[in-house]
PDB file of N, CA and C in Angstrom:
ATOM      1  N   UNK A   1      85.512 -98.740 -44.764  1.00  0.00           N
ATOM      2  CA  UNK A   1      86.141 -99.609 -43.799  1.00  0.00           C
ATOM      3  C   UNK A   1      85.057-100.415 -43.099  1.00  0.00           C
ATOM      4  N   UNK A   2      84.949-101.592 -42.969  1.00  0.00           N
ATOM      5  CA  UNK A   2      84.487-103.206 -42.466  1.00  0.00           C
ATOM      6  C   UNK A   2      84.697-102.676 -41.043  1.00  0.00           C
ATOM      7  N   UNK A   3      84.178-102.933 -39.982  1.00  0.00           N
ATOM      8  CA  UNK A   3      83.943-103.811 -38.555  1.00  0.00           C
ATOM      9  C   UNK A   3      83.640-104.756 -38.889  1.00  0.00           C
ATOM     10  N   UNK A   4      84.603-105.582 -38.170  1.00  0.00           N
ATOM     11  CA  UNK A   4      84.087-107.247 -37.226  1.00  0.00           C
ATOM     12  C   UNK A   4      83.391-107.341 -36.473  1.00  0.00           C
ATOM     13  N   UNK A   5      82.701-106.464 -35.786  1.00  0.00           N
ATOM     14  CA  UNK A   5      81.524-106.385 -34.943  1.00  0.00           C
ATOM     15  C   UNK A   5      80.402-107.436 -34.822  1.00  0.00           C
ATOM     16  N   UNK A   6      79.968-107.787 -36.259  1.00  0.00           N
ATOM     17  CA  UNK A   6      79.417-108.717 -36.040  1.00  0.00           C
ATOM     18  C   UNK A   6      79.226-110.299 -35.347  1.00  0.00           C
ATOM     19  N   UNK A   7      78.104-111.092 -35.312  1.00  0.00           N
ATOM     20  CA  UNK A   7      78.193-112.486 -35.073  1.00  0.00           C
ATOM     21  C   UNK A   7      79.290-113.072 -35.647  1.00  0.00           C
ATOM     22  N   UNK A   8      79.988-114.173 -35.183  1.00  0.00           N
ATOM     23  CA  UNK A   8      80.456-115.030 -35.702  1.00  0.00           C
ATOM     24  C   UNK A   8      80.404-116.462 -34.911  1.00  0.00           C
ATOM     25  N   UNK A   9      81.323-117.006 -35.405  1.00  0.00           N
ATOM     26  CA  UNK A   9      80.865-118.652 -35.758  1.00  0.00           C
ATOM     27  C   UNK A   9      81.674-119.027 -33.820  1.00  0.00           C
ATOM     28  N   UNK A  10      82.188-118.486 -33.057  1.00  0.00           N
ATOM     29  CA  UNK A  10      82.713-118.729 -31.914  1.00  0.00           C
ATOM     30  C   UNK A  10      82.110-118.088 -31.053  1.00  0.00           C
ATOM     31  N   UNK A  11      81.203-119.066 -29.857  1.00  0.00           N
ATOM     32  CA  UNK A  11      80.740-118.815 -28.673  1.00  0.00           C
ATOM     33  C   UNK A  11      81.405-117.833 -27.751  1.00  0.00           C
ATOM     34  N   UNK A  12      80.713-116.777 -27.091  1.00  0.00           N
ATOM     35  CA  UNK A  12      81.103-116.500 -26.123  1.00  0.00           C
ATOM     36  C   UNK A  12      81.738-117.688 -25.290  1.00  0.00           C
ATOM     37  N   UNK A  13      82.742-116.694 -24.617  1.00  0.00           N
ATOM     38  CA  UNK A  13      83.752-117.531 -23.458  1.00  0.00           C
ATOM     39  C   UNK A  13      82.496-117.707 -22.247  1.00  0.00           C
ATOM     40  N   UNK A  14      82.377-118.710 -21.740  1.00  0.00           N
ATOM     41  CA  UNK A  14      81.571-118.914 -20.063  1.00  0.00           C
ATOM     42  C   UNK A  14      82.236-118.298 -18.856  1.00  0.00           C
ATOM     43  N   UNK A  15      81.995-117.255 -17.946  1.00  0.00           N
ATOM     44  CA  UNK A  15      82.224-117.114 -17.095  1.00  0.00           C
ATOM     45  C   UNK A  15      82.117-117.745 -15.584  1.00  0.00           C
ATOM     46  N   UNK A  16      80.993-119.182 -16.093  1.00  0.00           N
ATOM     47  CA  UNK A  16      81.059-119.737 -15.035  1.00  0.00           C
ATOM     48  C   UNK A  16      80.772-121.349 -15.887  1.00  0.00           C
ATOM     49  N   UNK A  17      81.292-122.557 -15.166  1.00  0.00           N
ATOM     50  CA  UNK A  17      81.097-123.686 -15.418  1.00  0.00           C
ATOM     51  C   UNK A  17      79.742-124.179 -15.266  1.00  0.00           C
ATOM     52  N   UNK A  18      79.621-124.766 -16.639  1.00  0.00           N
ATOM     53  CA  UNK A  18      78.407-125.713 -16.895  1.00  0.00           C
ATOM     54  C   UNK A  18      77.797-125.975 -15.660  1.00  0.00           C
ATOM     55  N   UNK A  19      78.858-126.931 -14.957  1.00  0.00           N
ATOM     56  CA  UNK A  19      78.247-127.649 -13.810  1.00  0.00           C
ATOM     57  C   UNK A  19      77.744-126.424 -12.985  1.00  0.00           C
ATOM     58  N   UNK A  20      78.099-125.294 -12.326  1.00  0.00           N
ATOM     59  CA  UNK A  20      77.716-124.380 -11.547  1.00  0.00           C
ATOM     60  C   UNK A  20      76.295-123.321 -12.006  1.00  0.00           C
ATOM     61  N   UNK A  21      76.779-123.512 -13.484  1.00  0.00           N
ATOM     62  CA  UNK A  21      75.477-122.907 -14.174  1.00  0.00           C
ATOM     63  C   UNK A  21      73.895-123.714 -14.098  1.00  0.00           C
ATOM     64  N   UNK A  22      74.377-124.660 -14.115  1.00  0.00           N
ATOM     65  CA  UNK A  22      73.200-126.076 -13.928  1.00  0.00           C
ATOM     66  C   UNK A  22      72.995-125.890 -12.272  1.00  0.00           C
ATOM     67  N   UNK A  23      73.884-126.060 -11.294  1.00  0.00           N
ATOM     68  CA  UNK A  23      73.492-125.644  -9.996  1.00  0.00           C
ATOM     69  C   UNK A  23      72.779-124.463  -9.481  1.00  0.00           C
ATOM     70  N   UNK A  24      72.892-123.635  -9.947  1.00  0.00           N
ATOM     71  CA  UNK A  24      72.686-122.638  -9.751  1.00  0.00           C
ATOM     72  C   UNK A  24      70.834-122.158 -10.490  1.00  0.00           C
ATOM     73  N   UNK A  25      71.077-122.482 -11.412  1.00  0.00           N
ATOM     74  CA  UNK A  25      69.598-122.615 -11.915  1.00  0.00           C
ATOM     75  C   UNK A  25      68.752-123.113 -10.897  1.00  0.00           C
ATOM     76  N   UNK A  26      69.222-124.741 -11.072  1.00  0.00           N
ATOM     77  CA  UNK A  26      67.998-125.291  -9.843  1.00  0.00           C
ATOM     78  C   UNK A  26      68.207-125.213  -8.890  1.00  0.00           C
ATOM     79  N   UNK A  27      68.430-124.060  -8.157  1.00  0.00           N
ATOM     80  CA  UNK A  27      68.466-123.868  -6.588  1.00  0.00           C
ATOM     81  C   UNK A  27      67.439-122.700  -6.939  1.00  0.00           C
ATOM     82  N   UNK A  28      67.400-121.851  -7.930  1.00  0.00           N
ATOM     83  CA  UNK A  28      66.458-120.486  -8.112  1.00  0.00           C
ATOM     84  C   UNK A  28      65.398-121.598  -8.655  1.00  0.00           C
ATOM     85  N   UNK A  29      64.950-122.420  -9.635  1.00  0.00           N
ATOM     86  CA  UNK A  29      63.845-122.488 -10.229  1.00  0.00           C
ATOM     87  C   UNK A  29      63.179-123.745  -9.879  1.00  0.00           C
ATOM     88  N   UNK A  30      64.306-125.035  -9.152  1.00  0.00           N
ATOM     89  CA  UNK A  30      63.476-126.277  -8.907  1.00  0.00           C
ATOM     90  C   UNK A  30      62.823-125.979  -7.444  1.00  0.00           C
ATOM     91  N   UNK A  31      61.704-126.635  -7.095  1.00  0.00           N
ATOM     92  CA  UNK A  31      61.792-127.322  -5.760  1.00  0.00           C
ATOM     93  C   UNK A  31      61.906-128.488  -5.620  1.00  0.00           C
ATOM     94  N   UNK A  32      62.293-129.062  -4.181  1.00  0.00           N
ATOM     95  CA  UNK A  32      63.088-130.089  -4.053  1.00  0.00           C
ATOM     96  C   UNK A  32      62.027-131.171  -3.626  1.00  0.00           C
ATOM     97  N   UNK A  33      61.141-130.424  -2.616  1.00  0.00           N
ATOM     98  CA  UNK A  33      60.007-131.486  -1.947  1.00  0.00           C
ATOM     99  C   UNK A  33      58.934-131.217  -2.482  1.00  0.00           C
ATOM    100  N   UNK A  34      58.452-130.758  -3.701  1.00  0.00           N
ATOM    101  CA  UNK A  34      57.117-130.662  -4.576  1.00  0.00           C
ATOM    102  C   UNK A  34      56.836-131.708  -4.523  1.00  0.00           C
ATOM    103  N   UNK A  35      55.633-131.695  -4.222  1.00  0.00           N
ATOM    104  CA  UNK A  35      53.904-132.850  -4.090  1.00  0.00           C
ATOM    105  C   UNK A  35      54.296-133.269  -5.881  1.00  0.00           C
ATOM    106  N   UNK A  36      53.734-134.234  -6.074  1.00  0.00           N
ATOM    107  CA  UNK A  36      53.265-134.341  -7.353  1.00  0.00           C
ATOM    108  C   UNK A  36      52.083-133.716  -7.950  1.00  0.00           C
ATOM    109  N   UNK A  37      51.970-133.234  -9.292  1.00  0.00           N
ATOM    110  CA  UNK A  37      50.927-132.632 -10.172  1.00  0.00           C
ATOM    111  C   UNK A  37      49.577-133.589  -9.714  1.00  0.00           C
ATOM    112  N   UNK A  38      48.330-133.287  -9.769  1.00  0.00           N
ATOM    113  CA  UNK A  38      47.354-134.236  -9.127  1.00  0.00           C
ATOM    114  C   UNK A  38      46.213-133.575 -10.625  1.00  0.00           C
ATOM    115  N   UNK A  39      45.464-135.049 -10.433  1.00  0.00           N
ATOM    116  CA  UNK A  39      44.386-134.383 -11.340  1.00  0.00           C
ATOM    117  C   UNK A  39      43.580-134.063 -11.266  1.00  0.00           C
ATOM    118  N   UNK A  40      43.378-132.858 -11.902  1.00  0.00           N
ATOM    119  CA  UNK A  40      41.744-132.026 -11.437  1.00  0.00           C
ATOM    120  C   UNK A  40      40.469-132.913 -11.671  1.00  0.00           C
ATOM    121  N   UNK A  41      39.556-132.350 -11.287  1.00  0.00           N
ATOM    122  CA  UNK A  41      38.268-133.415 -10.873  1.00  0.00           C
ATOM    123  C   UNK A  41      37.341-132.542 -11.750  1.00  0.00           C
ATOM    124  N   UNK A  42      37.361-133.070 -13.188  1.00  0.00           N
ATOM    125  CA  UNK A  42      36.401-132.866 -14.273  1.00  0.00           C
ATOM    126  C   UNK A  42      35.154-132.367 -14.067  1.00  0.00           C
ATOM    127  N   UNK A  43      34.420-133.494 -12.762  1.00  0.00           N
ATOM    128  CA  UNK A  43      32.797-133.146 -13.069  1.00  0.00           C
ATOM    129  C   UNK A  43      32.420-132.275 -11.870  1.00  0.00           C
ATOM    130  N   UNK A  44      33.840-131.742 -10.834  1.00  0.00           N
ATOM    131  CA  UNK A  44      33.240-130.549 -10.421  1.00  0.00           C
ATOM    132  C   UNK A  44      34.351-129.048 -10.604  1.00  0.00           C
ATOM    133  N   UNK A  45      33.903-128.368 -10.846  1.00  0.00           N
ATOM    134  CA  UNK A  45      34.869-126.944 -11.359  1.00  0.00           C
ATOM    135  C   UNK A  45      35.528-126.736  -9.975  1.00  0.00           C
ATOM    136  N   UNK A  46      36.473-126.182  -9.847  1.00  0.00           N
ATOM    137  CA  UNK A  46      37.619-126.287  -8.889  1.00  0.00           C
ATOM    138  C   UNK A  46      37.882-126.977  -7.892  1.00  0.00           C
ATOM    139  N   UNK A  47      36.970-128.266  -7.981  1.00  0.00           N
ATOM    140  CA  UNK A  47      37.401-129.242  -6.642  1.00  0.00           C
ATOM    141  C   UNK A  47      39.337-129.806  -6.789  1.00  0.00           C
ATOM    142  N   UNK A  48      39.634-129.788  -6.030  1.00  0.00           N
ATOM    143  CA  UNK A  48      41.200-130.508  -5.776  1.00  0.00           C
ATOM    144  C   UNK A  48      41.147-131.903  -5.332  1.00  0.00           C
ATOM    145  N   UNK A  49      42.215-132.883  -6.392  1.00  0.00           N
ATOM    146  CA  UNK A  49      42.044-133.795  -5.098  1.00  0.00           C
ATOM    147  C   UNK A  49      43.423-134.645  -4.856  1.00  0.00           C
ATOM    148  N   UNK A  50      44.212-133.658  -3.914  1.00  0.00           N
ATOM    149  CA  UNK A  50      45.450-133.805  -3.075  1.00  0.00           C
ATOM    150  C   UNK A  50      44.995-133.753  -2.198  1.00  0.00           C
ATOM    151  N   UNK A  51      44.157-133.698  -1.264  1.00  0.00           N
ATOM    152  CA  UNK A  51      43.758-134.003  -0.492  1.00  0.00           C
ATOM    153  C   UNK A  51      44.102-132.922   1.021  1.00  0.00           C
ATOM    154  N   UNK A  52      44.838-131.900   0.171  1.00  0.00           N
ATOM    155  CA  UNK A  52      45.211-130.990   1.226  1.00  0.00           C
ATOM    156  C   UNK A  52      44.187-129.684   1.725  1.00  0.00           C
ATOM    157  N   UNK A  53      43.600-129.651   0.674  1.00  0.00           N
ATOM    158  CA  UNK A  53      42.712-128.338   0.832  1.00  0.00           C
ATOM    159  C   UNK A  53      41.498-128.502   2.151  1.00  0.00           C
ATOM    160  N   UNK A  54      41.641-127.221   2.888  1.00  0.00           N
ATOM    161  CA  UNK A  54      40.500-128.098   4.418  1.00  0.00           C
ATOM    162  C   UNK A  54      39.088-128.036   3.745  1.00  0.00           C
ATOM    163  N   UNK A  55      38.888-127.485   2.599  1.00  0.00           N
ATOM    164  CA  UNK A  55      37.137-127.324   2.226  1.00  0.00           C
ATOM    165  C   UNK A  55      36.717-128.343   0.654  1.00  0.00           C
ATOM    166  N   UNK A  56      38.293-128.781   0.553  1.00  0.00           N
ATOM    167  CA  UNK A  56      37.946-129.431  -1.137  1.00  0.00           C
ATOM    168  C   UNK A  56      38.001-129.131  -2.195  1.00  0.00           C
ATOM    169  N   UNK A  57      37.974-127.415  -1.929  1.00  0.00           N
ATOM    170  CA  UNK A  57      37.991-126.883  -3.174  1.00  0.00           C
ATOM    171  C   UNK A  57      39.880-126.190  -3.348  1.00  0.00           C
ATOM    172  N   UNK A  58      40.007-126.261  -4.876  1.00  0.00           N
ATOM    173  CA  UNK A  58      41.578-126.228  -4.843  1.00  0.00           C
ATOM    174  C   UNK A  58      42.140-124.832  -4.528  1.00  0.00           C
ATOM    175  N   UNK A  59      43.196-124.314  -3.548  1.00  0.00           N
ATOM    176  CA  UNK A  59      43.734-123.374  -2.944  1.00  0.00           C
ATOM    177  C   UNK A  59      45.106-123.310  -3.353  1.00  0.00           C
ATOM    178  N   UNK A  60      45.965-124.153  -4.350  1.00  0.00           N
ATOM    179  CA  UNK A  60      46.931-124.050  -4.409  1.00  0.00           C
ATOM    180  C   UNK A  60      47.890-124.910  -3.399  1.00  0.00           C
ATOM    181  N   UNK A  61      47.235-125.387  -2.395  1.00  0.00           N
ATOM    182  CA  UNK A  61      48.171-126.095  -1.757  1.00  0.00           C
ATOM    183  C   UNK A  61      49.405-127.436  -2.316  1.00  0.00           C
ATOM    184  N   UNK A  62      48.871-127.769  -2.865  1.00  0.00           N
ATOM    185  CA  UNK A  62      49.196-128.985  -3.399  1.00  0.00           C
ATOM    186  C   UNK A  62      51.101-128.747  -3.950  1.00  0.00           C
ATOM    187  N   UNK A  63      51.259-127.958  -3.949  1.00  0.00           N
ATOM    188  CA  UNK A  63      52.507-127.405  -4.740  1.00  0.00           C
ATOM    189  C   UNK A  63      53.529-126.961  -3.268  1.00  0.00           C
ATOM    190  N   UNK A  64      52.641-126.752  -2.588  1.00  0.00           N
ATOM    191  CA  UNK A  64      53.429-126.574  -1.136  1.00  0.00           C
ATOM    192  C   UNK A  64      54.696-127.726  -0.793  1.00  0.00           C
ATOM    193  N   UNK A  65      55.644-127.290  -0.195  1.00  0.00           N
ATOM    194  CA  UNK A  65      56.224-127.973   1.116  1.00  0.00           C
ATOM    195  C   UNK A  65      55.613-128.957   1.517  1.00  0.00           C
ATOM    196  N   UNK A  66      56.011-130.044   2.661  1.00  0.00           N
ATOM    197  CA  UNK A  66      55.239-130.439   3.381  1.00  0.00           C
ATOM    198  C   UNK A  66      55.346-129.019   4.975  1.00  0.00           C
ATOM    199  N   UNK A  67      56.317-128.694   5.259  1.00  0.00           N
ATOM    200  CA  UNK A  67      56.279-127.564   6.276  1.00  0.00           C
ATOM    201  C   UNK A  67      55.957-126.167   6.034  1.00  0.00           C
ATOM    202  N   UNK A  68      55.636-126.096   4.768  1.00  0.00           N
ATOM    203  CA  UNK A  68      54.833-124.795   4.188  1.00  0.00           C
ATOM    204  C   UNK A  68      53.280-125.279   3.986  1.00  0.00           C
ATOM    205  N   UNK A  69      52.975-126.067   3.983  1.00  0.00           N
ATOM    206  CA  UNK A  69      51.809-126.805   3.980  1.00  0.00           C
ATOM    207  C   UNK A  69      51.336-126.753   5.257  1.00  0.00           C
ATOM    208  N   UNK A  70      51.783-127.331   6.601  1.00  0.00           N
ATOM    209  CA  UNK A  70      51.817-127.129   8.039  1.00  0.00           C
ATOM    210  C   UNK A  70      51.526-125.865   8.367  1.00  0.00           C
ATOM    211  N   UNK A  71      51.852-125.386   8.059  1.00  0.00           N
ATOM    212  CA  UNK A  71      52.310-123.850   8.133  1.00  0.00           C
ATOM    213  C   UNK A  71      51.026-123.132   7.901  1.00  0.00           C
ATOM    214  N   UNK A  72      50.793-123.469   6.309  1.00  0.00           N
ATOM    215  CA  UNK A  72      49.454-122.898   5.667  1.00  0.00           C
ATOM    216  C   UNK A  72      47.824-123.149   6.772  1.00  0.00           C
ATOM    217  N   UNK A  73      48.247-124.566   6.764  1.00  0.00           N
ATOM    218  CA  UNK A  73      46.613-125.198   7.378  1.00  0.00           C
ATOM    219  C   UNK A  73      47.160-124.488   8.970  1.00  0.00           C
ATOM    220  N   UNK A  74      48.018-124.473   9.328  1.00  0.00           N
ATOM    221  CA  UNK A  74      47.872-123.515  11.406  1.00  0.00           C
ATOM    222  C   UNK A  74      47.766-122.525  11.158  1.00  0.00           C
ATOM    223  N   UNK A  75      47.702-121.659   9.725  1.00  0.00           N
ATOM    224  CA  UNK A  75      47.198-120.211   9.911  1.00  0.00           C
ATOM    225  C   UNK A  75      45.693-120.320   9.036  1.00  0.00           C
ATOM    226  N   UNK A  76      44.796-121.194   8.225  1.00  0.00           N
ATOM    227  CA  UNK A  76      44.145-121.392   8.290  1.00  0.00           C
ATOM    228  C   UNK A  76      43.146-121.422   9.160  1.00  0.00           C
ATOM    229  N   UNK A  77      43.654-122.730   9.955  1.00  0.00           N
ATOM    230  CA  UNK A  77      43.358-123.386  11.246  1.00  0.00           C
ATOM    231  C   UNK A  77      42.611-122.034  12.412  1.00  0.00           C
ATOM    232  N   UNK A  78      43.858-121.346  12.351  1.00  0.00           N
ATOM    233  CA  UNK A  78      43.583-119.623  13.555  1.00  0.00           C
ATOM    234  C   UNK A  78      42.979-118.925  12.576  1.00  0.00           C
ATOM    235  N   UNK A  79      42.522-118.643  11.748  1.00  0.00           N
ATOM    236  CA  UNK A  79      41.671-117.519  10.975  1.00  0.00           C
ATOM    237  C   UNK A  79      40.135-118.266  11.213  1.00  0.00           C
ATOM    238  N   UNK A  80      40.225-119.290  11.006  1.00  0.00           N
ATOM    239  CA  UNK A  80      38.871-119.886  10.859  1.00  0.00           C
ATOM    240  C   UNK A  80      38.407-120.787  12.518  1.00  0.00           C
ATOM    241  N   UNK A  81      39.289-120.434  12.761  1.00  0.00           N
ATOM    242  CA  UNK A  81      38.738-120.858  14.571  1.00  0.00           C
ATOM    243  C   UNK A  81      38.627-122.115  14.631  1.00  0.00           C
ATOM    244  N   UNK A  82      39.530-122.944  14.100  1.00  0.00           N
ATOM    245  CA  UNK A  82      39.099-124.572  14.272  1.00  0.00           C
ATOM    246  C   UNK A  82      40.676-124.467  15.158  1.00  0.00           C
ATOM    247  N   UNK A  83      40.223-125.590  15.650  1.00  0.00           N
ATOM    248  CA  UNK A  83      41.133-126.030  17.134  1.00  0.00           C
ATOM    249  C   UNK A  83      41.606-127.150  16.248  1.00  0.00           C
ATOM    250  N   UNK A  84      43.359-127.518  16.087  1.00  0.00           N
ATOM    251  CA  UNK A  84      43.921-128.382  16.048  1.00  0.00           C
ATOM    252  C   UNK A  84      43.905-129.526  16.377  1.00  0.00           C
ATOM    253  N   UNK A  85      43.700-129.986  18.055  1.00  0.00           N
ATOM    254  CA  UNK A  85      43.026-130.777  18.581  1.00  0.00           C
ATOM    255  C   UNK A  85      42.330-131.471  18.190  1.00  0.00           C
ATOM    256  N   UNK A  86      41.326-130.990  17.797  1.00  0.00           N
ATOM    257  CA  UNK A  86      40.027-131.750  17.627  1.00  0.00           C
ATOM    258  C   UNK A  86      39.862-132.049  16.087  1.00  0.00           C
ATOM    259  N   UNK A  87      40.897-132.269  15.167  1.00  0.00           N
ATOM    260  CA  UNK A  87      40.893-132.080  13.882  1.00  0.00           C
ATOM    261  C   UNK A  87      40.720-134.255  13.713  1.00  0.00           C
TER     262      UNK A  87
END
């Protein structure tokens, strides 16, 4: 005796609509306010130049928020004792 068990030629049924499946993705995997990709600076090994990093060299910022970015450089800012102010 045969089972049908196997593959066949008809898709699973969707439990949720295309459109919601597509929503739903890019709320988990896009961001919305990503910086653009920037290009690395060939003739020195990890320099950045987005212009966000406070020393030049690349930290990952660039991929930030702009208010996760804010965020980053005022706890920077207090670890490394530079006064806002005077920036």
């Amino acid at each position: 005796m045969m089972s049908d068990g196997g593959k066949g030629s008809s898709p699973r049924p969707f439990s949720v609509s295309q459109e919601t499946f597509g929503n739903n993705y890019d709320a988990i995997f896009r961001k919305k306010e990503m910086t653009p990709r920037v290009q690395e600076d060939k003739k020195e090994f990890g320099s950045c130049g987005c212009g966000r990093s406070p020393d030049g060299k690349c930290c990952g910022w660039h991929g930030l928020t702009e208010a996760d970015y804010q965020e980053a450089l005022a706890e920077y800012n207090r670890r490394n004792g530079v006064d806002a102010a005077n920036q």
